[in-house]
N, C-alpha and C. Protein backbone atom coordinates (compact mmCIF):
# COMPACT_ATOMS: atom_id res chain seq x y z
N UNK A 1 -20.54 11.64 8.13
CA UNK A 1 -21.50 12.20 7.21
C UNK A 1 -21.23 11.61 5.83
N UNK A 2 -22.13 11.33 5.45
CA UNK A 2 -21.96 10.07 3.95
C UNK A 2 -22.67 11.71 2.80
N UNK A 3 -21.79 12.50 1.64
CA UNK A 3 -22.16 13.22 0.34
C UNK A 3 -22.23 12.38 -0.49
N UNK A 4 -23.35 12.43 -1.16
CA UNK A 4 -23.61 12.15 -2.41
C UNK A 4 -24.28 12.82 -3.14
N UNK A 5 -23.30 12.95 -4.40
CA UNK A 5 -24.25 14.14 -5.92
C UNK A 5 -24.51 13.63 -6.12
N UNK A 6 -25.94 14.24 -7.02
CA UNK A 6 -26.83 13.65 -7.91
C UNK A 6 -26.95 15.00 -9.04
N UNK A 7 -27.87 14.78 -9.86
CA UNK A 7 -28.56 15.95 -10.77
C UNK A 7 -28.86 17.25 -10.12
N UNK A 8 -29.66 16.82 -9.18
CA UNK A 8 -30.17 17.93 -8.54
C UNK A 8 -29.71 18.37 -7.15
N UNK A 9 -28.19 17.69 -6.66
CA UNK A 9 -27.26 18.53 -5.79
C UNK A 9 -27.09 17.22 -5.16
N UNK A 10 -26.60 17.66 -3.36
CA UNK A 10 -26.10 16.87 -2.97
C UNK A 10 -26.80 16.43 -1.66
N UNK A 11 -26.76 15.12 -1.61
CA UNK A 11 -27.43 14.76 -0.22
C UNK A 11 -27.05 14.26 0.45
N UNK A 12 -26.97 15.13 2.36
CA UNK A 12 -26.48 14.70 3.26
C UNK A 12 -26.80 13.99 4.08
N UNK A 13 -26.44 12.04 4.58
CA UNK A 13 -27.12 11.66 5.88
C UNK A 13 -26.19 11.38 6.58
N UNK A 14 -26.50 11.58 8.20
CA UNK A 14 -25.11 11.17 8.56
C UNK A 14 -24.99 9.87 9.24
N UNK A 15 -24.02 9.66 9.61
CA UNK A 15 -23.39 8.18 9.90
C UNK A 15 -24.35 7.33 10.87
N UNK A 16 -24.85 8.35 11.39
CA UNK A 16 -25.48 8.24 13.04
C UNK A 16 -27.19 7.54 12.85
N UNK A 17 -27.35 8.24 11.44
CA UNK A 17 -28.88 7.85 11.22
C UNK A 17 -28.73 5.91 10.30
N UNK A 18 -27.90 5.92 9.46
CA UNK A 18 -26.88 5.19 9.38
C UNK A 18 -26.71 3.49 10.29
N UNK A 19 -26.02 4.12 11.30
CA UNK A 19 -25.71 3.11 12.24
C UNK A 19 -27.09 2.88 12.83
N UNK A 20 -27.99 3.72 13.45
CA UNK A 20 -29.22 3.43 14.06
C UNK A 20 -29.63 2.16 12.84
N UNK A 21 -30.56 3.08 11.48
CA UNK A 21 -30.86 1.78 10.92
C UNK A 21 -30.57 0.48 10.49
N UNK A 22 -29.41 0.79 10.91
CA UNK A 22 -28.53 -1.00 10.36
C UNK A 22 -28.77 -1.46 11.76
N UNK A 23 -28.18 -1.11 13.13
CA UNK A 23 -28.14 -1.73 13.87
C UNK A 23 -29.11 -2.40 14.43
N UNK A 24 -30.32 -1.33 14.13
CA UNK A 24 -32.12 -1.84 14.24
C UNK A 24 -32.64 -3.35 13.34
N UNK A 25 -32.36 -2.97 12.05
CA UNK A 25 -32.36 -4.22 11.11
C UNK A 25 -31.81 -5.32 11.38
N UNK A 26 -30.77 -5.83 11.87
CA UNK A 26 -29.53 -6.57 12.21
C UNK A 26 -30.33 -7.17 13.24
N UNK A 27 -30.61 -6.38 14.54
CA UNK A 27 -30.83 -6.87 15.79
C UNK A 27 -32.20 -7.37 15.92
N UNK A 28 -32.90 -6.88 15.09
CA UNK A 28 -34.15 -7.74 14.99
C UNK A 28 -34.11 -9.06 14.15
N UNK A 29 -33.67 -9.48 13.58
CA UNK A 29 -33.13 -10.49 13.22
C UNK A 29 -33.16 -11.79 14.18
N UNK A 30 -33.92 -12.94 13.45
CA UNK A 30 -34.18 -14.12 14.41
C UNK A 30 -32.36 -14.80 14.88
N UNK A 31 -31.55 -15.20 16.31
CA UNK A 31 -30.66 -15.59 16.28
C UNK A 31 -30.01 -14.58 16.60
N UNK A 32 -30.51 -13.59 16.68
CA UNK A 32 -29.10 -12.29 16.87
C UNK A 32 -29.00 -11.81 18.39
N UNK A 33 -28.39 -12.82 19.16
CA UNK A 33 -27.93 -12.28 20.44
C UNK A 33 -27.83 -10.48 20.95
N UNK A 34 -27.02 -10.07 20.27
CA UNK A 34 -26.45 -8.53 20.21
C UNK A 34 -25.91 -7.97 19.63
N UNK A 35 -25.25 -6.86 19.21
CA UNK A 35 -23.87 -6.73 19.00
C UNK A 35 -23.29 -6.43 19.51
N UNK A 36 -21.98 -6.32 19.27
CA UNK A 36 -20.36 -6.74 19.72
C UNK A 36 -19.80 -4.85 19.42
N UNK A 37 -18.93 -4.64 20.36
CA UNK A 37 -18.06 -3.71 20.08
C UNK A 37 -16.85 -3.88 18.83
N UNK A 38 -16.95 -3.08 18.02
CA UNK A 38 -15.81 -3.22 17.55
C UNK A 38 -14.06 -2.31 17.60
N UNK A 39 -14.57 -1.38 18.35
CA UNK A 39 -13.22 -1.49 19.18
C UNK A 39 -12.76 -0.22 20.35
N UNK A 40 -12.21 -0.07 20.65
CA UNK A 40 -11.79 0.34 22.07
C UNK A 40 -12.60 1.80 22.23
N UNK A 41 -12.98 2.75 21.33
CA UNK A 41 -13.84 3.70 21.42
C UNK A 41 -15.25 3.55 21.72
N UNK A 42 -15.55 2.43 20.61
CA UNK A 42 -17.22 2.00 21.14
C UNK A 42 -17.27 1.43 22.91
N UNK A 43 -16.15 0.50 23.17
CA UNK A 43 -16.20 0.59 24.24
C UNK A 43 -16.22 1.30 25.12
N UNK A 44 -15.38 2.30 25.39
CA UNK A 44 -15.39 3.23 26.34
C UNK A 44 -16.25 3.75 25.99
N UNK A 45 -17.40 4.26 25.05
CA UNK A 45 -18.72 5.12 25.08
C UNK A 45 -20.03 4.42 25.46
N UNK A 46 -19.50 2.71 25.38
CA UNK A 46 -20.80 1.85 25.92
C UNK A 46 -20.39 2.42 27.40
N UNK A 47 -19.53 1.95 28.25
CA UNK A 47 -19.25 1.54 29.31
C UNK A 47 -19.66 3.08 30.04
N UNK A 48 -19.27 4.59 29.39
CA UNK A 48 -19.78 5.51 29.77
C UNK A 48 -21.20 5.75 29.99
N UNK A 49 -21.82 5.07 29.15
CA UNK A 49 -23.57 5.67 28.69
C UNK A 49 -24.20 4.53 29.80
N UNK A 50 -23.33 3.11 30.31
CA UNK A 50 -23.95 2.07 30.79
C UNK A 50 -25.02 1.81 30.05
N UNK A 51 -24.70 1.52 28.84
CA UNK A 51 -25.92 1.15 28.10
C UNK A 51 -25.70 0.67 26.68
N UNK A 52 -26.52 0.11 25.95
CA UNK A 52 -26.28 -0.11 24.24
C UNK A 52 -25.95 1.19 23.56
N UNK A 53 -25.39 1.35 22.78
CA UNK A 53 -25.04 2.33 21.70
C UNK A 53 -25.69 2.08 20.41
N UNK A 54 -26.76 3.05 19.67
CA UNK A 54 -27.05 2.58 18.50
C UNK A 54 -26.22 2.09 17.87
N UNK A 55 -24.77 3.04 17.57
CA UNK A 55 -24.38 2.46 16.41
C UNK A 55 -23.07 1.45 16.75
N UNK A 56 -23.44 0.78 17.94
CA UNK A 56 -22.84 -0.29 18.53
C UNK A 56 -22.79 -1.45 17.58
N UNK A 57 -21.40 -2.48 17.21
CA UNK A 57 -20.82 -2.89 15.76
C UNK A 57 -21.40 -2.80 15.12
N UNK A 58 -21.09 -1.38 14.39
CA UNK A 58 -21.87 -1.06 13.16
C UNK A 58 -20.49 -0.10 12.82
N UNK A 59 -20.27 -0.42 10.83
CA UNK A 59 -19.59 0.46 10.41
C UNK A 59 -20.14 0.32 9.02
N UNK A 60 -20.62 2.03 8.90
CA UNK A 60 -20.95 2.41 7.19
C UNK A 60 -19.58 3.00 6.65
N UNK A 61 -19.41 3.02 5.54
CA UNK A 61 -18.48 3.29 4.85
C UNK A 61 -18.81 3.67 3.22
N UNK A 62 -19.36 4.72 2.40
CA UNK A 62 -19.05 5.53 0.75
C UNK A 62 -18.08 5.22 0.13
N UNK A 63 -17.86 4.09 -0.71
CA UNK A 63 -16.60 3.86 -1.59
C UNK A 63 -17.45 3.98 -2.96
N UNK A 64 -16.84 4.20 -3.77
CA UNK A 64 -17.31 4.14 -5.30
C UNK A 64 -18.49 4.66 -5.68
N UNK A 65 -19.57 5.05 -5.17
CA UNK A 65 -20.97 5.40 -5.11
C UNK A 65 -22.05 4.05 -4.83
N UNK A 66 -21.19 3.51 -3.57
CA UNK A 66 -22.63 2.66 -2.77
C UNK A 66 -21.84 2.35 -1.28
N UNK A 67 -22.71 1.44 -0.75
CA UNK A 67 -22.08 1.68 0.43
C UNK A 67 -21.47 0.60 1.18
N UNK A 68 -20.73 0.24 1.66
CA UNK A 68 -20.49 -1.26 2.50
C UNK A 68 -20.66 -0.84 4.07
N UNK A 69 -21.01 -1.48 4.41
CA UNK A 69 -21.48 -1.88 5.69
C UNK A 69 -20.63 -3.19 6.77
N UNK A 70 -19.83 -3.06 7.69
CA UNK A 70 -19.59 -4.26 8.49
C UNK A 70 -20.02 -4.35 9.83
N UNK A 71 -20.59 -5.22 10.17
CA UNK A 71 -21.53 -6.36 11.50
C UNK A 71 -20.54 -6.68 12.37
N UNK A 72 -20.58 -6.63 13.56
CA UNK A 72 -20.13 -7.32 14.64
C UNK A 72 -21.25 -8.20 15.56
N UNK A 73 -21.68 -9.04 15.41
CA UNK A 73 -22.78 -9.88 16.09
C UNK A 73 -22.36 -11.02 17.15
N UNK A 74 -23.36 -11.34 18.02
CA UNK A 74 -22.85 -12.20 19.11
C UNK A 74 -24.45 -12.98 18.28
N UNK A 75 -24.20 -14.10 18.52
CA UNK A 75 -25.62 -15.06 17.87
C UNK A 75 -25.92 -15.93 19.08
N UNK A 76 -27.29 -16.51 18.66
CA UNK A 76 -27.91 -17.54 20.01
C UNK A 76 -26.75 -18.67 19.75
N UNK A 77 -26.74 -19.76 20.92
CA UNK A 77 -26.01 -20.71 20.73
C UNK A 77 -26.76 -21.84 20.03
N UNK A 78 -26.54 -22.72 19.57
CA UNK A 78 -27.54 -23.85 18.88
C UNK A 78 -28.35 -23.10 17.54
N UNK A 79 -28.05 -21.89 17.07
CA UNK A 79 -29.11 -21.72 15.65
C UNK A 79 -27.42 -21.71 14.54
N UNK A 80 -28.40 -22.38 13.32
CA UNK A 80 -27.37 -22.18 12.39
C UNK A 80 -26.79 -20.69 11.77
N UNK A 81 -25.69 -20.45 12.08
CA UNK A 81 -25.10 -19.32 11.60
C UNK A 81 -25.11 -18.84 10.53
N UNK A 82 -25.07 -19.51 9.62
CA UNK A 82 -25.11 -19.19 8.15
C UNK A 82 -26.43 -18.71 7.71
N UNK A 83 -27.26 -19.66 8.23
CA UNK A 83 -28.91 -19.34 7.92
C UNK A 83 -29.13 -17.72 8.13
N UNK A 84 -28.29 -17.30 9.55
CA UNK A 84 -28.51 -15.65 10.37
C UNK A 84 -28.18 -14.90 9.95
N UNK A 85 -26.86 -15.16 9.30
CA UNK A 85 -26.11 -14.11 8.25
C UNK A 85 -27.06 -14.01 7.16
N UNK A 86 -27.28 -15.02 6.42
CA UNK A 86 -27.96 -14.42 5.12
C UNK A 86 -29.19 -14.00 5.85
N UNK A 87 -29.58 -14.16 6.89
CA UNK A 87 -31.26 -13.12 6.99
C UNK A 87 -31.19 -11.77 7.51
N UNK A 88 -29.59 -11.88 8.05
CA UNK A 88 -29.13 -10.85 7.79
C UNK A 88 -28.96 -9.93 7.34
N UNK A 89 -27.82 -10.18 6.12
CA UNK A 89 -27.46 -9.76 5.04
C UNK A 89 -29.12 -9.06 4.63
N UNK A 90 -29.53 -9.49 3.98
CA UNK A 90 -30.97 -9.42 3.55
C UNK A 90 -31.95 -8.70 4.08
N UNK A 91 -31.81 -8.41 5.52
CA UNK A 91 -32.84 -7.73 6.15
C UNK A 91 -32.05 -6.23 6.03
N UNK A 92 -30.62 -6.08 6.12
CA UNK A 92 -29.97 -5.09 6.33
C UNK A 92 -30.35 -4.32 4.95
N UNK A 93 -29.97 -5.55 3.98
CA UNK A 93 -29.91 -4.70 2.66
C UNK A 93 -31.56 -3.96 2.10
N UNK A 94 -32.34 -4.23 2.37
CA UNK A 94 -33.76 -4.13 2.13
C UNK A 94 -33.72 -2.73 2.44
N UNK A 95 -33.50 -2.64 4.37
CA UNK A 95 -34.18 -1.75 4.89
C UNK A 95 -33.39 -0.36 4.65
N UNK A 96 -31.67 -0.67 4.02
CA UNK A 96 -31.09 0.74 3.90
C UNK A 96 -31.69 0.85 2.41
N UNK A 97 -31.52 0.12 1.61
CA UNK A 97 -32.05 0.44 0.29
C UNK A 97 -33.86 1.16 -0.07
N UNK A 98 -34.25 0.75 0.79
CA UNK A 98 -35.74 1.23 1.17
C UNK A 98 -36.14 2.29 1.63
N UNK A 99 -35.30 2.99 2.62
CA UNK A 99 -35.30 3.91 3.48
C UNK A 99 -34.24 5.37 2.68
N UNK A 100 -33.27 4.95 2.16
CA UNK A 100 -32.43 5.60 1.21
C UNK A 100 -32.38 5.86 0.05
N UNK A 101 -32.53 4.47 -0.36
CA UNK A 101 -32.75 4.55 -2.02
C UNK A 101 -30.85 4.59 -2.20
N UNK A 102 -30.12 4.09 -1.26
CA UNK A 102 -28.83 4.17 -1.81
C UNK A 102 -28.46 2.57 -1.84
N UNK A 103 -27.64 2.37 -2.80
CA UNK A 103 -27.20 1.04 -3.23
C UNK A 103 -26.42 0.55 -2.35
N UNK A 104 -26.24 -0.87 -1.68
CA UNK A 104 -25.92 -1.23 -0.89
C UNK A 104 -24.44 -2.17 -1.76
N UNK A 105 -23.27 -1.72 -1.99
CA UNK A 105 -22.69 -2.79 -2.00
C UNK A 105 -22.10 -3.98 -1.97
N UNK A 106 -21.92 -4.14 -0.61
CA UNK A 106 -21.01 -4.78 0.54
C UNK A 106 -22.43 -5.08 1.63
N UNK A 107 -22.15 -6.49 2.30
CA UNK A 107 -22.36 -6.32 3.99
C UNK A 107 -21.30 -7.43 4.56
N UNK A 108 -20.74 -7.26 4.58
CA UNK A 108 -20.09 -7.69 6.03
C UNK A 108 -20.38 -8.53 7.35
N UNK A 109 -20.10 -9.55 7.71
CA UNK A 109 -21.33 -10.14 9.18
C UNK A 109 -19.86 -10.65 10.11
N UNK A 110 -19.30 -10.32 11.12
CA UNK A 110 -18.42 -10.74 11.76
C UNK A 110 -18.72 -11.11 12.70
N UNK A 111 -19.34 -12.70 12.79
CA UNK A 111 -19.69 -13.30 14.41
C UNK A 111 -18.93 -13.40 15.28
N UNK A 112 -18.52 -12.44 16.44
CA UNK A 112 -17.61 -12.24 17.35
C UNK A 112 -17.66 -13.31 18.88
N UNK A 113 -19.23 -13.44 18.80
CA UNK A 113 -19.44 -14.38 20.00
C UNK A 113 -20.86 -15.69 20.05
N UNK A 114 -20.93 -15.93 20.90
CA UNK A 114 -22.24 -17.00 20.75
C UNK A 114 -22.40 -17.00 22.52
N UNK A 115 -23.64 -16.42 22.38
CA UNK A 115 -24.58 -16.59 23.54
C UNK A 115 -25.55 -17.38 24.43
């Protein structure tokens, strides 16, 4: 659950709504194979559900009053990587800033595999 005050109190979203929209943004993304587990919990809850996990490599994180975000991505084989990250980066940052109105610090893109 991510608090943040403001003037007029405090507002709660939680992690979950969070991970959905990043992971949505991310994966639509031209080049973006999937994502990647990032570690032994996401796994065992993929492998339980037999299925994707929204907030499958996805981590939000509240430091300072904005937010960082880190990617675990598997990419197509043959597209330039760098190009994916920044449309990345970019698509991620839009759609939490758009949808939130909270400042995006940080993103993060950790290409784990190539597909």
């Amino acid at each position: 659950m991510i608090q943040i005050e403001n003037r007029l109190g405090t507002v709660e979203i939680s992690s979950d709504y969070f991970a959905n929209l990043v992971g949505h943004a991310a994966s639509s993304c031209f080049g973006v194979a999937g994502m990647v587990d990032t570690n032994a919990t996401q796994t065992l809850r993929s492998i339980a559900s037999k299925g994707d996990l929204p907030d499958k490599g996805v981590s939000v994180r509240y430091v300072s009053g904005a937010l960082q975000i880190d990617l675990h991505i598997a990419v197509v084989y043959g597209i330039n990587i760098s190009a994916i990250v920044r449309s990345i980066v970019s698509e991620v940052r839009y759609a939490v800033e758009q949808s939130t109105g909270f400042k995006v610090d940080k993103i993060n893109v950790f290409v784990d595999a190539m597909k």
